[in-house]
N, C-alpha and C. Protein backbone atom coordinates (compact mmCIF):
# COMPACT_ATOMS: atom_id res chain seq x y z
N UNK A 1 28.11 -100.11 -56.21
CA UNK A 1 29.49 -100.33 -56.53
C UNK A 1 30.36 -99.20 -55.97
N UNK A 2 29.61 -97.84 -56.13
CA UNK A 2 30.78 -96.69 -55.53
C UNK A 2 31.03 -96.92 -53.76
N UNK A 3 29.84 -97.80 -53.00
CA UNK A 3 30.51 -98.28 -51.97
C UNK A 3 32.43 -98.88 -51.48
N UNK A 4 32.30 -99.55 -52.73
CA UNK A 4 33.21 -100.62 -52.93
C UNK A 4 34.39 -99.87 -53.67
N UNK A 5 34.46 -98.77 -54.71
CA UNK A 5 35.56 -98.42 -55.59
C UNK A 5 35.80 -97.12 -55.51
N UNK A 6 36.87 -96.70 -55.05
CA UNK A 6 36.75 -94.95 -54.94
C UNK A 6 36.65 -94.57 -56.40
N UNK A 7 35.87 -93.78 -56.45
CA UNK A 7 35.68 -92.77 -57.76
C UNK A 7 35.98 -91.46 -57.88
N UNK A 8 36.63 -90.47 -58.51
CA UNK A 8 37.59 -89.30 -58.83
C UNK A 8 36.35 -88.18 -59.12
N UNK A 9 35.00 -89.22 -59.59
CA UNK A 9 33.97 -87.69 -59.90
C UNK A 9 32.68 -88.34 -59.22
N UNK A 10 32.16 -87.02 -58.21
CA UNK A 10 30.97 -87.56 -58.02
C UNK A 10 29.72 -87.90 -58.54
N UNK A 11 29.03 -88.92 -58.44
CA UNK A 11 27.79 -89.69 -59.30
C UNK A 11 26.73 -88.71 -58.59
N UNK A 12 26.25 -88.24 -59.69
CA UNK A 12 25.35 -87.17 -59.58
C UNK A 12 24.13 -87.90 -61.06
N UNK A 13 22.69 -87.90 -60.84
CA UNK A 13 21.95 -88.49 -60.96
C UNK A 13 21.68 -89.48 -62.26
N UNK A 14 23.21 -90.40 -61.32
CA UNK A 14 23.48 -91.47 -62.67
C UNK A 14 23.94 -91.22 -63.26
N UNK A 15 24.72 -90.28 -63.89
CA UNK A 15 26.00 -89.78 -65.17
C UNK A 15 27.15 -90.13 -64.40
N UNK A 16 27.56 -91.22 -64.96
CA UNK A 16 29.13 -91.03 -64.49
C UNK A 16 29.64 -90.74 -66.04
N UNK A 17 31.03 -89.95 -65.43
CA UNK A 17 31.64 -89.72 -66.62
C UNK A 17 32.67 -90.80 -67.12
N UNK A 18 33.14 -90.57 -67.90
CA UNK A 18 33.88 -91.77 -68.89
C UNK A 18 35.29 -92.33 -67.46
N UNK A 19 35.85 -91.73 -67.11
CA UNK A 19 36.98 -91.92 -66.18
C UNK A 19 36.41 -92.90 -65.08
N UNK A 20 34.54 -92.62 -64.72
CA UNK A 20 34.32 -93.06 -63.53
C UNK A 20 34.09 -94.53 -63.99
N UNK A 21 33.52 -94.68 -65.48
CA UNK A 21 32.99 -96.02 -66.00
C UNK A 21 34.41 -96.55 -66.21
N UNK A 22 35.57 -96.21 -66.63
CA UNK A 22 36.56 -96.83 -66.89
C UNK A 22 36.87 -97.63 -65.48
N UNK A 23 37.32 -96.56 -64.19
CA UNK A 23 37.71 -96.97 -62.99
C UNK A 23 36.45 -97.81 -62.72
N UNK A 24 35.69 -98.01 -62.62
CA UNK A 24 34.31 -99.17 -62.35
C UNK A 24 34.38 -100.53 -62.62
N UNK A 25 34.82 -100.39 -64.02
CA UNK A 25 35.04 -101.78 -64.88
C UNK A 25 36.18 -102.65 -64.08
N UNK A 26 37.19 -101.71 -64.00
CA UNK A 26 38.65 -102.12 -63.82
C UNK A 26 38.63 -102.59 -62.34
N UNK A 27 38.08 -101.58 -61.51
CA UNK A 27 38.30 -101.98 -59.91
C UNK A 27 37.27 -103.54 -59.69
N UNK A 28 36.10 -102.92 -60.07
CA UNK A 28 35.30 -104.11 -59.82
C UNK A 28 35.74 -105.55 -60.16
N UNK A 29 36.24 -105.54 -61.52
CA UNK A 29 37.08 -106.85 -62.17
C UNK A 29 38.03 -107.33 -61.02
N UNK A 30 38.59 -106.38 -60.47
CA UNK A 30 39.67 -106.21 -59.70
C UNK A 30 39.10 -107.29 -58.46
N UNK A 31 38.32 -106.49 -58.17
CA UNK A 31 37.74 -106.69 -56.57
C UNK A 31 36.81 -108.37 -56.64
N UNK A 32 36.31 -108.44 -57.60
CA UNK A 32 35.81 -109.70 -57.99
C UNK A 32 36.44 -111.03 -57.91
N UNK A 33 37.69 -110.55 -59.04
CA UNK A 33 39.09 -111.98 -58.97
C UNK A 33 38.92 -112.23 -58.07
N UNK A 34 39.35 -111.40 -56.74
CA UNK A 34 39.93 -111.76 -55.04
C UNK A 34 39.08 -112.53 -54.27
N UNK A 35 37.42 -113.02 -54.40
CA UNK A 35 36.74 -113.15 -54.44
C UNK A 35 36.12 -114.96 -54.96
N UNK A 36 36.34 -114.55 -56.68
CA UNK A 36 35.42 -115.49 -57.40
C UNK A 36 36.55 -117.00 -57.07
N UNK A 37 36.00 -118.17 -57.30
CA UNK A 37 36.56 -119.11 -57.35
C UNK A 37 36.61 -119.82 -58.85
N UNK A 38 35.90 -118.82 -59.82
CA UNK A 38 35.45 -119.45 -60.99
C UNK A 38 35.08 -117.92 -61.90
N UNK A 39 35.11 -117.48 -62.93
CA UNK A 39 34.90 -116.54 -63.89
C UNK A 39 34.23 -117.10 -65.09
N UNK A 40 33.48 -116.37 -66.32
CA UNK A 40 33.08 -116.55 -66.90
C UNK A 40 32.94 -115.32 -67.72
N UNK A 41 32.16 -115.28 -68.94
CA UNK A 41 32.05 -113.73 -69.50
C UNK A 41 30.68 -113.85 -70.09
N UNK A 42 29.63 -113.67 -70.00
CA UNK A 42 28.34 -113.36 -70.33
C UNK A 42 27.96 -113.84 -71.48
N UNK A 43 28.62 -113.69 -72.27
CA UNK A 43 28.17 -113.45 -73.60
C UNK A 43 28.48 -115.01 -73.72
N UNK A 44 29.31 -115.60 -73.38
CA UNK A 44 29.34 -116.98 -73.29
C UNK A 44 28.46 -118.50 -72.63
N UNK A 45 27.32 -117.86 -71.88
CA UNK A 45 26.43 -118.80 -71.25
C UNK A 45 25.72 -119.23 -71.97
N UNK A 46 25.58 -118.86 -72.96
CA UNK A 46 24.74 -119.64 -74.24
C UNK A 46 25.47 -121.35 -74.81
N UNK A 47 26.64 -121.19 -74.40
CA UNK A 47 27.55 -122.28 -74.97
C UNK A 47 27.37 -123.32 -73.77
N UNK A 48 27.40 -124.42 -74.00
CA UNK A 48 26.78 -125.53 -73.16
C UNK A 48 27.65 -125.99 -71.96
N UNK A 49 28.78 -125.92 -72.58
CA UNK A 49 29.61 -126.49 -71.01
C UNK A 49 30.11 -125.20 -70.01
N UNK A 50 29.87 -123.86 -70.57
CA UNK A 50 30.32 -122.93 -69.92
C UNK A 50 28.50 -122.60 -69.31
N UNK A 51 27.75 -122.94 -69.61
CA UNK A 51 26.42 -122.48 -68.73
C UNK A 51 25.87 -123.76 -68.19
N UNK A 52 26.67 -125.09 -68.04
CA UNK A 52 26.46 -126.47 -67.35
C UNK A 52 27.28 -125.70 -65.92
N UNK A 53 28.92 -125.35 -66.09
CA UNK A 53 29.74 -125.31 -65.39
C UNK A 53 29.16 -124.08 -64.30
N UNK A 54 28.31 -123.20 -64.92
CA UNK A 54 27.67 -121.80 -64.04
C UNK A 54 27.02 -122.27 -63.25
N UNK A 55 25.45 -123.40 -63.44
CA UNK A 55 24.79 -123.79 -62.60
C UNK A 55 25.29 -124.80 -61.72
N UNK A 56 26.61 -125.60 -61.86
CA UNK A 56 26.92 -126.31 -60.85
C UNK A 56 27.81 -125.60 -59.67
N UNK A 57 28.64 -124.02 -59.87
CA UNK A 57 29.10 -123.52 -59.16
C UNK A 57 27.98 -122.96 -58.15
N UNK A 58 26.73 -122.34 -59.35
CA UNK A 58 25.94 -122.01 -58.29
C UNK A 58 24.92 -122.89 -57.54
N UNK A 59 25.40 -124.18 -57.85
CA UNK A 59 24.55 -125.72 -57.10
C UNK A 59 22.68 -125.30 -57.66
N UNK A 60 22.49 -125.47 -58.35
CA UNK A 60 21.18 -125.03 -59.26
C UNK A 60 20.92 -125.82 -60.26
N UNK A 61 19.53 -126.05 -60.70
CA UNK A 61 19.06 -126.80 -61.82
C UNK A 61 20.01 -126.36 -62.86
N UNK A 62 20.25 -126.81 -64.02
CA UNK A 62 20.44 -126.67 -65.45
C UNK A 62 19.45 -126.02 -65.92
N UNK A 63 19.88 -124.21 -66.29
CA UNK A 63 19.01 -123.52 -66.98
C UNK A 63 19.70 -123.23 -68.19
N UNK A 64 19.32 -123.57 -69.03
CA UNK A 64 20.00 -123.65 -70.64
C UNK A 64 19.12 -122.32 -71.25
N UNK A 65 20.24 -121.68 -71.48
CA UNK A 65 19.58 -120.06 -72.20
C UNK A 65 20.24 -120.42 -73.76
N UNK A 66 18.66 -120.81 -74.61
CA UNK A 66 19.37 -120.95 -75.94
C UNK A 66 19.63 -119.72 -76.93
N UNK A 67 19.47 -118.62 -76.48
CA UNK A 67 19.32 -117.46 -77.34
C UNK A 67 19.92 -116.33 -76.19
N UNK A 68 21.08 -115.55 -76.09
CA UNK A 68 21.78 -114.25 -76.18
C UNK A 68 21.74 -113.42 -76.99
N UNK A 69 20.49 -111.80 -76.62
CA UNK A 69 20.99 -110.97 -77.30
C UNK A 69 21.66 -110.01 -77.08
N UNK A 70 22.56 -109.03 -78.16
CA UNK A 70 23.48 -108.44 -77.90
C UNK A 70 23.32 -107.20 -78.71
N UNK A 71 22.30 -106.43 -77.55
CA UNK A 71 21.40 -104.98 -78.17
C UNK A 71 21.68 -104.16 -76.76
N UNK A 72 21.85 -103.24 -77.24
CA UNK A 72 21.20 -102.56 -76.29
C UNK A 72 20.22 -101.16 -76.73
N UNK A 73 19.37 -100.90 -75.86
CA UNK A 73 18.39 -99.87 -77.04
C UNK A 73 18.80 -98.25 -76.17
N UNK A 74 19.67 -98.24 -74.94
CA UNK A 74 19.90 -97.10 -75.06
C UNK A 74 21.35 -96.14 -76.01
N UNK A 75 20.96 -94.89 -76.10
CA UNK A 75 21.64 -94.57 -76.35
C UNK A 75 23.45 -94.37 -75.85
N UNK A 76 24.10 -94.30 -76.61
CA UNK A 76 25.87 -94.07 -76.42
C UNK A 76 26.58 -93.09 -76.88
N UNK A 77 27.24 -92.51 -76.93
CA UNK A 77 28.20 -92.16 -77.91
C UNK A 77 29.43 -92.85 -77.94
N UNK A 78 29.72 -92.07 -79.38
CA UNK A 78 30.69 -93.53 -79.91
C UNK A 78 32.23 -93.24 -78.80
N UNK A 79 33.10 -93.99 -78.95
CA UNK A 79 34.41 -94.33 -77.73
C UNK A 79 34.83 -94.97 -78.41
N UNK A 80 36.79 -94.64 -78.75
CA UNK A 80 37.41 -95.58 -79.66
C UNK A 80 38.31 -95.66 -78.01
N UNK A 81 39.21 -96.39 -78.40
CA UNK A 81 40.18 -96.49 -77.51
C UNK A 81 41.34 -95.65 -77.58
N UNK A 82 41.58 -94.63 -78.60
CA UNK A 82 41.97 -93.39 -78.71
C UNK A 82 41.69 -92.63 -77.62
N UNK A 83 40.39 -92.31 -77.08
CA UNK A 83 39.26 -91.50 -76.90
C UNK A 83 39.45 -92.14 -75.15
N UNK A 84 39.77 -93.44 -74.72
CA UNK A 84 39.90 -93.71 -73.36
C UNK A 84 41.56 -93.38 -72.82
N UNK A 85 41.92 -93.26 -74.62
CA UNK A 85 44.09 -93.15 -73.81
C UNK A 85 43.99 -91.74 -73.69
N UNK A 86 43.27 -91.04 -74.31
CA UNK A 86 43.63 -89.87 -74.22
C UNK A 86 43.14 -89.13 -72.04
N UNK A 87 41.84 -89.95 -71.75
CA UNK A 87 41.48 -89.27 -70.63
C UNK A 87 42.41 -90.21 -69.43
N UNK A 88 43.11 -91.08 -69.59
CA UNK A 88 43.77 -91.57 -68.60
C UNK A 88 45.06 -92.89 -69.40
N UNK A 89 45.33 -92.71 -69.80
CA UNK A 89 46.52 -93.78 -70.23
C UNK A 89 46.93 -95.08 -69.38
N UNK A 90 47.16 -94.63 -68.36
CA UNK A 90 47.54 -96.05 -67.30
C UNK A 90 45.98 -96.87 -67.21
N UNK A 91 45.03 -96.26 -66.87
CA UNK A 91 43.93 -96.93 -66.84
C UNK A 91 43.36 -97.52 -67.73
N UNK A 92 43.70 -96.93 -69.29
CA UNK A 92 43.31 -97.21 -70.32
C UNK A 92 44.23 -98.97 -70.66
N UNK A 93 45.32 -98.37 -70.38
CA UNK A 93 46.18 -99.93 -70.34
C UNK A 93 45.83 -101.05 -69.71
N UNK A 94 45.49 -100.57 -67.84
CA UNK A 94 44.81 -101.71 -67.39
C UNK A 94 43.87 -102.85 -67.81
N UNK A 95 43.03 -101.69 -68.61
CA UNK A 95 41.41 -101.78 -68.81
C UNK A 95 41.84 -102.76 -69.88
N UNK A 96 42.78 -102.54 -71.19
CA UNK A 96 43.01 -103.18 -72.13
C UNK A 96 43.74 -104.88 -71.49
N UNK A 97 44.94 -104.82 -70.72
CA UNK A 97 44.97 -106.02 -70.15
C UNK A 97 44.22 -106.74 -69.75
N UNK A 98 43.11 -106.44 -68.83
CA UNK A 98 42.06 -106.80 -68.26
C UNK A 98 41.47 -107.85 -68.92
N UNK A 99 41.00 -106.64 -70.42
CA UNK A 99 40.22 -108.00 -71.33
C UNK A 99 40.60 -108.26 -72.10
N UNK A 100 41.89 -108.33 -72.46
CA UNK A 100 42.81 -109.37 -72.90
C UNK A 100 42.40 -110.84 -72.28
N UNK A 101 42.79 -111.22 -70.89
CA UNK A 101 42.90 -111.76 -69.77
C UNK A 101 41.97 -112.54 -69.82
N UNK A 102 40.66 -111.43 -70.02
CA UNK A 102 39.13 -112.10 -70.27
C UNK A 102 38.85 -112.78 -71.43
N UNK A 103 39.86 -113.01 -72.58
CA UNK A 103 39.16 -113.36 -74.02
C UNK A 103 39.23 -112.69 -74.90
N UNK A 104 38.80 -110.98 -74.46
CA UNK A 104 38.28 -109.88 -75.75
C UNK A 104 39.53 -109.38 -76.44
N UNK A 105 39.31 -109.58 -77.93
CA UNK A 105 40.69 -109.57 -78.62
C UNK A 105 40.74 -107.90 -79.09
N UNK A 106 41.99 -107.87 -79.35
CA UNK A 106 42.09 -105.78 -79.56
C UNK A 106 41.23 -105.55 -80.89
């Protein structure tokens, strides 16, 4: 992806810092739209006409995933959205429009 999105800190062995994951999310979303002819959001392919509508964009059998989980086992630290306005504000706004746009409610 850092091919594709300029980044402000260099990726040094896999740590990006919070600014670089923010700009990542946002550009890529970005760079994707221009691109996709069709969107979707992950967490949603479990639901039947939105994972019918995936395999016919991608001209593919009907693979019906009846179970999404929503774990992850590495570690995080916690991030309010306080915590993203404070290291960049405009980006933080984007980021919030963004997934608005996408569904994800504040």
């Amino acid at each position: 992806m850092a091919q594709f999105i300029d980044l402000p800190d260099p990726i040094v062995n896999k740590n990006n810092t919070i600014l670089n994951c923010m700009i990542t999310w946002l550009k890529w979303n970005e760079l994707i739209e221009e691109k996709a002819s069709w969107r979707y959001r992950i967490e949603d392919l479990t639901i039947p006409v939105v994972n019918k509508k995936l395999c016919e964009e991608l001209e593919i059998p009907r693979a019906e995933i009846k179970d999404f989980k929503h774990t992850n086992a590495r570690q995080h630290i916690e991030l309010r959205w306080q915590d993203v306005l404070e290291i960049n504000p405009k980006i933080a706004y984007d980021i919030r429009v963004k997934a608005e746009e996408y569904g994800y409610e504040r």
